[in-house]
C-alpha atoms as a PDB file:
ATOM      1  CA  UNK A   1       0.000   0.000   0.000  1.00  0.00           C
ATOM      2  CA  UNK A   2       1.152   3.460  -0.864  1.00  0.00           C
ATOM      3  CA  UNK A   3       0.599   7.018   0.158  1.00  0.00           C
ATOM      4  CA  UNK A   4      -1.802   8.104   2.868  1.00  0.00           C
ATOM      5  CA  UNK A   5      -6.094   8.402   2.838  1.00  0.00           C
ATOM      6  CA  UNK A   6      -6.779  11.494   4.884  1.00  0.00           C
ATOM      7  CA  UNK A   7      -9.805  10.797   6.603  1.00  0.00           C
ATOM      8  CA  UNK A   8     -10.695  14.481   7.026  1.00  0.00           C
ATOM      9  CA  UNK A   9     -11.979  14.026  10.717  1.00  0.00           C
ATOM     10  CA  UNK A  10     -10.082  16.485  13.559  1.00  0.00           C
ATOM     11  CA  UNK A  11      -8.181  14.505  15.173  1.00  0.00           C
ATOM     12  CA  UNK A  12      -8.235  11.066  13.760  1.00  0.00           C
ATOM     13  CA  UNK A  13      -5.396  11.477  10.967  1.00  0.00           C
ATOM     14  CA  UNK A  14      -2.608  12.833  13.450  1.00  0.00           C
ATOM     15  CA  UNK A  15      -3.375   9.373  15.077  1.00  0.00           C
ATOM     16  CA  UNK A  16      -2.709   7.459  12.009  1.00  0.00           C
ATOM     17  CA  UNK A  17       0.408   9.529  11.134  1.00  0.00           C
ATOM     18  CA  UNK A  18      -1.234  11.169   8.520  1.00  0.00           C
ATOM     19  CA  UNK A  19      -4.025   9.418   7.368  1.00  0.00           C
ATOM     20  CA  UNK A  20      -5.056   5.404   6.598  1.00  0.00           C
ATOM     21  CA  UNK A  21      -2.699   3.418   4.033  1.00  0.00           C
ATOM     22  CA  UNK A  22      -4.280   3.907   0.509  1.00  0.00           C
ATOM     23  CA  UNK A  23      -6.419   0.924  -0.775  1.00  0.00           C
ATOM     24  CA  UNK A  24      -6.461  -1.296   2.466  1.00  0.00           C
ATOM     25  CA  UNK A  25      -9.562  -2.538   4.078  1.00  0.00           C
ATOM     26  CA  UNK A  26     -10.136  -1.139   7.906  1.00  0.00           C
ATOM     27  CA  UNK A  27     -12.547  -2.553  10.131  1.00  0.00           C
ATOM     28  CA  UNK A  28     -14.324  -0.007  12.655  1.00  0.00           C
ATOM     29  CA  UNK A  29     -15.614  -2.010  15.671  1.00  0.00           C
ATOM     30  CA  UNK A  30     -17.410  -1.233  18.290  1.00  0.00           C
ATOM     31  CA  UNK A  31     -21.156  -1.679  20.511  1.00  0.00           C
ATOM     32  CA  UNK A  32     -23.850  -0.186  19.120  1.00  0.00           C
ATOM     33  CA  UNK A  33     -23.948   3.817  19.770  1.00  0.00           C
ATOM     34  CA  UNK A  34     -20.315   4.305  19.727  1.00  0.00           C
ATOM     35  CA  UNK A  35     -20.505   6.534  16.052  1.00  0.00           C
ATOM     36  CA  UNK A  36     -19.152   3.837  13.916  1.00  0.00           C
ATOM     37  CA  UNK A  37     -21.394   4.928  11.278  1.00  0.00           C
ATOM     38  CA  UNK A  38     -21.120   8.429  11.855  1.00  0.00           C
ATOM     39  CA  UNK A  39     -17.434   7.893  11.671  1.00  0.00           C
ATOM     40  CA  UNK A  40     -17.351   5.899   8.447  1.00  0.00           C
ATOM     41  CA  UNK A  41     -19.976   8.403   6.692  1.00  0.00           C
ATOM     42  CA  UNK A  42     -17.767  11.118   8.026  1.00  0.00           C
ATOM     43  CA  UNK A  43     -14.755   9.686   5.753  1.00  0.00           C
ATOM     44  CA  UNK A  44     -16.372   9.329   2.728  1.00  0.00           C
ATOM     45  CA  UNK A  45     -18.247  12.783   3.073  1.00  0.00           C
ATOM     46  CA  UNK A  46     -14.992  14.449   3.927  1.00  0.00           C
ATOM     47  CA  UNK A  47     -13.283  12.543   0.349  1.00  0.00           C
ATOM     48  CA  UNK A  48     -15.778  13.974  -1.365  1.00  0.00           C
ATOM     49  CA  UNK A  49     -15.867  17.567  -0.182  1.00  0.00           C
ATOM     50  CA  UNK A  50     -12.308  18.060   0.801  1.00  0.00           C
ATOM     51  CA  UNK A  51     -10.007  16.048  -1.112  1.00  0.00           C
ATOM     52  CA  UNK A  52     -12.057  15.353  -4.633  1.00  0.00           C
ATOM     53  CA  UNK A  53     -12.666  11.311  -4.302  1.00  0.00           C
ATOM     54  CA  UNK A  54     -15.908   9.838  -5.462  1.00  0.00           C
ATOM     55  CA  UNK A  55     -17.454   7.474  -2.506  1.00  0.00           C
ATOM     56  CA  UNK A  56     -19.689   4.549  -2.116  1.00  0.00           C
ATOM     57  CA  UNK A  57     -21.463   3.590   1.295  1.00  0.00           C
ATOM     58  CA  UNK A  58     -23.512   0.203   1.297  1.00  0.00           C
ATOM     59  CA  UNK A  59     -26.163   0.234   4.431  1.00  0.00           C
ATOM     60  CA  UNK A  60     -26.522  -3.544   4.773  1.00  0.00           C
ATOM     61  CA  UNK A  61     -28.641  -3.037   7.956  1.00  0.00           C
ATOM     62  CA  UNK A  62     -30.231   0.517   8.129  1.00  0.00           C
ATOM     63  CA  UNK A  63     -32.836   1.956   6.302  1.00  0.00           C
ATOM     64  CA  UNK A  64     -31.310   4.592   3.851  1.00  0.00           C
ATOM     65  CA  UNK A  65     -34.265   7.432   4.688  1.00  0.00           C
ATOM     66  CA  UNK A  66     -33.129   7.407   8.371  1.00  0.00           C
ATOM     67  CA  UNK A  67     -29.635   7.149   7.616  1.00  0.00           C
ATOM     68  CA  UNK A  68     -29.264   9.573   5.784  1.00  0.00           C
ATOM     69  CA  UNK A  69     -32.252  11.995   8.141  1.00  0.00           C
ATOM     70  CA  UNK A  70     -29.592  11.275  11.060  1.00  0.00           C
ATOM     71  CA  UNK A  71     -26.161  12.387   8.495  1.00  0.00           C
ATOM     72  CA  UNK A  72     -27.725  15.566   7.148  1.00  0.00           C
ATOM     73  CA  UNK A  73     -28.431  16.453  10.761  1.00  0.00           C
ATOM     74  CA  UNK A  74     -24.428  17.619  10.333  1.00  0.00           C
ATOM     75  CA  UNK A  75     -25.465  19.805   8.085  1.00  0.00           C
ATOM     76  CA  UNK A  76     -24.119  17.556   4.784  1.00  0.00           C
ATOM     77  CA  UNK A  77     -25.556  18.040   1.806  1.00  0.00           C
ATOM     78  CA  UNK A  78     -25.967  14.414   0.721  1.00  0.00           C
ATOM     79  CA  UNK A  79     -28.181  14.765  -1.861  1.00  0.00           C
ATOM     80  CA  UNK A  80     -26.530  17.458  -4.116  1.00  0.00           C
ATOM     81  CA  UNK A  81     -23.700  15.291  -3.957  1.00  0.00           C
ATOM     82  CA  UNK A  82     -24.991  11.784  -4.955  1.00  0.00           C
ATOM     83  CA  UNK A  83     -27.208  13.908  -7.667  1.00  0.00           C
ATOM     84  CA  UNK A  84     -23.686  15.111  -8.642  1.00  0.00           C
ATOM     85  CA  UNK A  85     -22.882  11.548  -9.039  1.00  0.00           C
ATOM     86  CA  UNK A  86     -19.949  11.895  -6.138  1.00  0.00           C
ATOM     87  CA  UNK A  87     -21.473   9.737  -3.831  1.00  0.00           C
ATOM     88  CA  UNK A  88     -23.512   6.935  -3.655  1.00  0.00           C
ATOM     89  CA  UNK A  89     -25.941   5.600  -0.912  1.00  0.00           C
ATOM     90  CA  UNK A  90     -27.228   1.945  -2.041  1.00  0.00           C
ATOM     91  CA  UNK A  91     -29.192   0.304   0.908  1.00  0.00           C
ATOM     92  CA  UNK A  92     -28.108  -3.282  -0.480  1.00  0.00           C
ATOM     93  CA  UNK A  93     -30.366  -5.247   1.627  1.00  0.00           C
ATOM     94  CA  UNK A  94     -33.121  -3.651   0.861  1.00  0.00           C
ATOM     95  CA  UNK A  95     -32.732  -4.426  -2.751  1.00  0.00           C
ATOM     96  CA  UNK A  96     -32.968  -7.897  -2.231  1.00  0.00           C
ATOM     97  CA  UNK A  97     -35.724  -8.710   0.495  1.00  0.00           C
ATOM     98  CA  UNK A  98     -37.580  -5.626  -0.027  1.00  0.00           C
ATOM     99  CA  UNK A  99     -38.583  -3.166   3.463  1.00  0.00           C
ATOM    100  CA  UNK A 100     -36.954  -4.573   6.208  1.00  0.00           C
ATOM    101  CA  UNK A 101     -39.575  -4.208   8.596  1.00  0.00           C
ATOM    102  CA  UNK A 102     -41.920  -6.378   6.405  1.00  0.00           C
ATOM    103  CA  UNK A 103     -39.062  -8.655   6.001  1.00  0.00           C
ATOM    104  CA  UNK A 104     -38.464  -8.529  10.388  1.00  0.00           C
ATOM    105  CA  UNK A 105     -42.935  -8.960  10.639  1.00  0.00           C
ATOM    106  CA  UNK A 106     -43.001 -12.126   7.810  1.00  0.00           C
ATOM    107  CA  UNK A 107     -40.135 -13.487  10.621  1.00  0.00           C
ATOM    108  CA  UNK A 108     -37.126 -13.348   8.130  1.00  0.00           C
ATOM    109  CA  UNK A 109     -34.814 -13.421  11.099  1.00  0.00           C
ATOM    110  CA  UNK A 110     -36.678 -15.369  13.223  1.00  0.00           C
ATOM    111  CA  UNK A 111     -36.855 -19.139  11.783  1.00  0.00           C
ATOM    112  CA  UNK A 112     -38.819 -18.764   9.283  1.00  0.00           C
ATOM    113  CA  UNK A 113     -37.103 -20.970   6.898  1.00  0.00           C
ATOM    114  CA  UNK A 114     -37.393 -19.836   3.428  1.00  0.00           C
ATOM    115  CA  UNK A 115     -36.907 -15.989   4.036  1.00  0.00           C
ATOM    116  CA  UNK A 116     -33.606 -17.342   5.516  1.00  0.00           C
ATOM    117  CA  UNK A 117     -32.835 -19.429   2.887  1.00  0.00           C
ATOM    118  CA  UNK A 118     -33.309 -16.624   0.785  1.00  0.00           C
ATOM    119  CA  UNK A 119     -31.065 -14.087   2.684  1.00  0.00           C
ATOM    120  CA  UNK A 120     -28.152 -16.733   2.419  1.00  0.00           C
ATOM    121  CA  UNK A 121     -28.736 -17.698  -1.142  1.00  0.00           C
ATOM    122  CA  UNK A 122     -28.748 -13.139  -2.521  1.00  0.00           C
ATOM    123  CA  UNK A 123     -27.263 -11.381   0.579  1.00  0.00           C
ATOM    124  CA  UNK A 124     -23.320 -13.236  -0.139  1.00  0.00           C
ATOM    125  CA  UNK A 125     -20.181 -11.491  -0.386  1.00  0.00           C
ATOM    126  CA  UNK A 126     -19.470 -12.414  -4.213  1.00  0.00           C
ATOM    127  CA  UNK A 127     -23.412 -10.696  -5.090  1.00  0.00           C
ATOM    128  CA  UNK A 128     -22.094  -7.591  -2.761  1.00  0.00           C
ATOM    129  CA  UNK A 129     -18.901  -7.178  -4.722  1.00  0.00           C
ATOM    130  CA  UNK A 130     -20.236  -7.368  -7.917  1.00  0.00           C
ATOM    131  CA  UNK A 131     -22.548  -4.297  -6.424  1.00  0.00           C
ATOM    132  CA  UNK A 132     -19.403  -2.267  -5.114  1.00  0.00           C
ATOM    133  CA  UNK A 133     -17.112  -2.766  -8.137  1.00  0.00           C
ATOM    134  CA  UNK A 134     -19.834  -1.801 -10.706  1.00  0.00           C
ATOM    135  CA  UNK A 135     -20.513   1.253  -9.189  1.00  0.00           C
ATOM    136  CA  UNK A 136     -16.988   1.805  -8.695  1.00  0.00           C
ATOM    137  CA  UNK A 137     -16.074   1.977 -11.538  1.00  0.00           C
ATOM    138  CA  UNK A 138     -18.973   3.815 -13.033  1.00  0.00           C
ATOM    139  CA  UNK A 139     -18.053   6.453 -10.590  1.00  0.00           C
ATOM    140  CA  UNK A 140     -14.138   6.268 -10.040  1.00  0.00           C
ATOM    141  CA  UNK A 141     -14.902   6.089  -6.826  1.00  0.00           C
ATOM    142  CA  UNK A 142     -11.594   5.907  -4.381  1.00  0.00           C
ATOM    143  CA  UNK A 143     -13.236   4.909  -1.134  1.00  0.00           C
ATOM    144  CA  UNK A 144     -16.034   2.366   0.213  1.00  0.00           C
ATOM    145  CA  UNK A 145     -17.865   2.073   3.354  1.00  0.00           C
ATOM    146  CA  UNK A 146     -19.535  -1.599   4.479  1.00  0.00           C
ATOM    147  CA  UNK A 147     -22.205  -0.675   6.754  1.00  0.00           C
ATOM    148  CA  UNK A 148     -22.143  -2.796   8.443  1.00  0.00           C
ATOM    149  CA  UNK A 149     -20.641  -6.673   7.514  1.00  0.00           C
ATOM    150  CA  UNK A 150     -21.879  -8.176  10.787  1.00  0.00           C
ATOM    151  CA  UNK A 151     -25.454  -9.144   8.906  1.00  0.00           C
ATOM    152  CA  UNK A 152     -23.443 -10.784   6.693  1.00  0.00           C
ATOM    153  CA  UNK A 153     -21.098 -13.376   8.771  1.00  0.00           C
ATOM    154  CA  UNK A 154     -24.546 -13.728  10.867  1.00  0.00           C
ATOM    155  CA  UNK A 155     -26.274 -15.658   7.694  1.00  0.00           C
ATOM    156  CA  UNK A 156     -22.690 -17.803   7.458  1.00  0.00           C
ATOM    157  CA  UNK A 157     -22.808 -21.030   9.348  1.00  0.00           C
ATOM    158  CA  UNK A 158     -19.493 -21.758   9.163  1.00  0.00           C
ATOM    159  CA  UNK A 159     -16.748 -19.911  11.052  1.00  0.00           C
ATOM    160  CA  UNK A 160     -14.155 -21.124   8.237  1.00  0.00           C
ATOM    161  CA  UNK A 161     -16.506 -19.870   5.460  1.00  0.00           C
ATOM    162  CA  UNK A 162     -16.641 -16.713   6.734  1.00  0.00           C
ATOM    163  CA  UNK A 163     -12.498 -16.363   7.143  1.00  0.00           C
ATOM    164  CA  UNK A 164     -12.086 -17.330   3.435  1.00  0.00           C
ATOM    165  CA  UNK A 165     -15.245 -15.157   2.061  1.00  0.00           C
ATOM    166  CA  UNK A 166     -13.852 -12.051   3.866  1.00  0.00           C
ATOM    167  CA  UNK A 167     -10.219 -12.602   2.973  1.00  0.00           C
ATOM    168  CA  UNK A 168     -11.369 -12.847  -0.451  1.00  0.00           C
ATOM    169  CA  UNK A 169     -13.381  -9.889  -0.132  1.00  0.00           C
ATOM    170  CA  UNK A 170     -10.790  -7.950   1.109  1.00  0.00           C
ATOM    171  CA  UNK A 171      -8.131  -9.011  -1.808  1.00  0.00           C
ATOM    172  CA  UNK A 172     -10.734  -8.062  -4.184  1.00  0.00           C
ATOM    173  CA  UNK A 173     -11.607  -4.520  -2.675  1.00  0.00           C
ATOM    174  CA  UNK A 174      -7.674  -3.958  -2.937  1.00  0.00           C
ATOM    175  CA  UNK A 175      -7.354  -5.169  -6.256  1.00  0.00           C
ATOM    176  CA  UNK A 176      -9.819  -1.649  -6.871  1.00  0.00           C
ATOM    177  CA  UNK A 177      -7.786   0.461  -5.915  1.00  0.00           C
ATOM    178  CA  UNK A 178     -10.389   2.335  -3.276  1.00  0.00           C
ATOM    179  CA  UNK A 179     -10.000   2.463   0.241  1.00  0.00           C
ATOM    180  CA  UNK A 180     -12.561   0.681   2.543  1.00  0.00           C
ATOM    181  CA  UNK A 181     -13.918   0.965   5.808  1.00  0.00           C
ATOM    182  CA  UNK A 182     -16.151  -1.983   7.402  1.00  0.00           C
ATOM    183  CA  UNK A 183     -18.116  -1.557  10.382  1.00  0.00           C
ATOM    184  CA  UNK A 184     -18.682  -4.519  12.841  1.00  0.00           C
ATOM    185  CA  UNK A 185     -20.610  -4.809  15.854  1.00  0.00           C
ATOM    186  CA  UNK A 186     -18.240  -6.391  18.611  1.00  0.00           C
ATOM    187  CA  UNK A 187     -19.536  -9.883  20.115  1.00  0.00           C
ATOM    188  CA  UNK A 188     -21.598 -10.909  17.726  1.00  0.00           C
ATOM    189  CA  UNK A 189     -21.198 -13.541  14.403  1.00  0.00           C
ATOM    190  CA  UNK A 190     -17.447 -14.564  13.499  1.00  0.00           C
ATOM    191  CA  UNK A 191     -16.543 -10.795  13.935  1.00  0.00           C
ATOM    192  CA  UNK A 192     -13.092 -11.516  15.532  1.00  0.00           C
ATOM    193  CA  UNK A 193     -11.741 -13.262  12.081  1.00  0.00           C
ATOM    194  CA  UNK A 194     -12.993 -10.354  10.533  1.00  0.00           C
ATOM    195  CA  UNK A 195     -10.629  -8.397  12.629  1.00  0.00           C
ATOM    196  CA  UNK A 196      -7.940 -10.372  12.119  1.00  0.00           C
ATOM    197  CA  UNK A 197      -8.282 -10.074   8.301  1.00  0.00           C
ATOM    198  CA  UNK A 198      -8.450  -6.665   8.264  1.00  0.00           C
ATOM    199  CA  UNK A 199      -5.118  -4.092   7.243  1.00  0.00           C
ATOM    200  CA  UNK A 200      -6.433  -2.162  10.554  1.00  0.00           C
ATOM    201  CA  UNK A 201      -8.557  -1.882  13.459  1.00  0.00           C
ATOM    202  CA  UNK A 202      -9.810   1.177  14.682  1.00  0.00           C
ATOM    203  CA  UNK A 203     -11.925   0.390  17.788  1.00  0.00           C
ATOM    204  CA  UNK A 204     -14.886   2.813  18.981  1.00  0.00           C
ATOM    205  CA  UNK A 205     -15.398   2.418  22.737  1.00  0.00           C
ATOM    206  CA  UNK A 206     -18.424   4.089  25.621  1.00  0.00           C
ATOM    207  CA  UNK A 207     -17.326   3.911  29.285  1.00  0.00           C
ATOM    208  CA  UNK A 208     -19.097   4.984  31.981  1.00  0.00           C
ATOM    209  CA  UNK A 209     -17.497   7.732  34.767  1.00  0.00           C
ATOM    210  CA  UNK A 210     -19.325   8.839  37.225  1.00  0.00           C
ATOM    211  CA  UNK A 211     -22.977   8.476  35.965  1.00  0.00           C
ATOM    212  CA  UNK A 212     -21.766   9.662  32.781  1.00  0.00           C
ATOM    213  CA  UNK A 213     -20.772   7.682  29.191  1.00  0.00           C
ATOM    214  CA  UNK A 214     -17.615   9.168  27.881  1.00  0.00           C
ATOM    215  CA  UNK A 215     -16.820   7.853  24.090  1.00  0.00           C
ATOM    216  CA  UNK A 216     -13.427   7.000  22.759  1.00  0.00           C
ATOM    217  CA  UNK A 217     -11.519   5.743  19.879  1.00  0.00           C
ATOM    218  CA  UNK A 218      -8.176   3.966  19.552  1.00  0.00           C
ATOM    219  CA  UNK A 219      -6.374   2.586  16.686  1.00  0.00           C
ATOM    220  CA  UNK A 220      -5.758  -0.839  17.615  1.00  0.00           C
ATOM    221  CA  UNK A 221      -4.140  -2.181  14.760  1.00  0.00           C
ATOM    222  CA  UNK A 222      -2.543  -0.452  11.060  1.00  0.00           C
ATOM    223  CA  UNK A 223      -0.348  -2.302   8.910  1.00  0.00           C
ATOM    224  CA  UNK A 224       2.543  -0.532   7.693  1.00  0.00           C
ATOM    225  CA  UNK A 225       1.990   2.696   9.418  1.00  0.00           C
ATOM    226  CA  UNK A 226       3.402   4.102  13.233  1.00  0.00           C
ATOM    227  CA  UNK A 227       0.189   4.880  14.678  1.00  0.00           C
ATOM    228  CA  UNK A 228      -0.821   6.160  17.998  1.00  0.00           C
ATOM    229  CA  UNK A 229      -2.292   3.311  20.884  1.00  0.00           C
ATOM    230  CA  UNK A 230      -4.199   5.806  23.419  1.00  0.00           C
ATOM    231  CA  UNK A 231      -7.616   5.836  24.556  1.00  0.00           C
ATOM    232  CA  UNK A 232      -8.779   9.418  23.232  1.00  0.00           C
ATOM    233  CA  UNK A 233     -11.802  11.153  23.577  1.00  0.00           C
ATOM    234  CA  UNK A 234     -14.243  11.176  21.328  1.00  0.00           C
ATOM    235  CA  UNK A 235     -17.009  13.719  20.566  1.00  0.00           C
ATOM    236  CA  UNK A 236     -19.767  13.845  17.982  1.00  0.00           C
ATOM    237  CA  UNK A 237     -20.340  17.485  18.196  1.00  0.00           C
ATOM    238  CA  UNK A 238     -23.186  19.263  15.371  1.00  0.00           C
ATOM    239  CA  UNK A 239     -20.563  18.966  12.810  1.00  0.00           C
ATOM    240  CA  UNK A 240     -19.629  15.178  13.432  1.00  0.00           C
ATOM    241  CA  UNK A 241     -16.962  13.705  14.819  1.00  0.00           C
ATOM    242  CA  UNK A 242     -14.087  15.103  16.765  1.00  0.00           C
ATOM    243  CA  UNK A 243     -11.051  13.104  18.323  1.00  0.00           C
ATOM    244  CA  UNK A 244      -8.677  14.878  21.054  1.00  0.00           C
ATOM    245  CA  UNK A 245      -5.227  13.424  20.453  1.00  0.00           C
ATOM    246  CA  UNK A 246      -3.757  14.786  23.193  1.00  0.00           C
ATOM    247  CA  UNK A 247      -6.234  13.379  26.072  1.00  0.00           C
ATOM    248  CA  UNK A 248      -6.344  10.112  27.271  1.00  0.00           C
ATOM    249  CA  UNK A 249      -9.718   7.880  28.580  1.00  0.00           C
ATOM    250  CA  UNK A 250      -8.161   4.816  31.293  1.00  0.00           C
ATOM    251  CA  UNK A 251      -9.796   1.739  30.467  1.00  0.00           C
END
């Protein structure tokens, strides 16, 4: 890998040393209501406003009209830019099982057989490429968000399976040229061997002080980069995200 991503977000790219190593695959991990998402959107809003690169953010498990209510409460202007064809939105699930409250009421997720059988058969790693690489290239787009992969290794039986569909995933995304964030929700499906697959791990923590939840971020793995290993703050303010390098959260 060669050259730096600037992520745009304060903070965040003085821990990397600059930025993430262009075209690797970075997973973002945390519990839910840490800002994984807001992170990720933040880095491909920021490529598009700030440094010129064309993104792509797949919503495997949120419904695009909230998503993107909740992002343009940070005042982005998502919508001039995907009509400007500079970024793209696709809720991927969606396309395949249709609403995914319907799909929650008919029981998809909850034994009923065929729905799951269904979900396993269209919702696969190969069908999701084909989706990011088309539009890709289409759009010469540089980076990719997975929002998030978790759904995915959750319909995958087999622990092995799901090592050797994300590794070849991951070669594939490189062999794009685009640099990709995936979020995963910690503790749940095969998410550690999605971890270990990944170029880097940038983990997204909440800890309670005092009667209060503090949020924090540290970069817990990067290949091929000197990269900062502190707890920092973390602060989604009415512009997004903000990380304070030089503070420190104990674990």
């Amino acid at each position: 890998m060669e050259g730096r991503v600037e992520s745009g977000i304060e903070g965040l790219d003085e821990l990397l040393g600059g930025g993430l190593p262009a075209h690797g695959t970075y997973a973002v991990v945390g519990d839910s209501g840490t800002g994984k998402s807001i992170l990720s959107f933040q880095f491909i809003y920021n490529g598009v406003v700030k440094y010129g690169e064309p993104g792509v953010y797949i919503l495997l498990e949120e419904q695009r009209e909230s998503m993107l209510s909740n992002m343009m409460s940070f005042g982005w202007d998502i919508e001039k830019l995907e009509a400007e064809g500079k970024l793209k939105v696709i809720p991927y699930t969606k396309s395949i099982v249709g609403d995914i409250e319907a799909t929650f009421e008919r029981g998809a997720l909850a034994a009923e057989q065929e729905r799951l059988n269904h979900l396993r058969q269209y919702l696969t790693l190969d069908s999701l490429f084909t989706e990011i690489e088309q539009t890709v290239k289409r759009m010469g787009a540089k980076r990719v968000v997975i929002d998030s992969l978790t759904v995915v290794t959750l319909l995958t039986e087999s622990q092995l399976m799901t090592r050797m569909e994300v590794m070849w995933l991951i070669e594939k995304l490189r062999k794009l040229n685009v640099t990709t964030l995936m979020t995963v929700e910690e503790g749940i499906g095969f998410w550690r061997d999605t971890l270990f697959l990944c170029d880097g791990i940038i983990k997204m923590i909440m800890r309670e002080k005092g009667g209060i939840y503090e949020r924090g971020l540290v970069i817990e793995k990067m290949r091929s980069s000197n990269h900062d290993t502190g707890v920092r703050p973390l602060k989604i303010t009415d512009k997004g995200i903000k990380i304070y390098p030089k503070e420190v959260i104990n674990r």
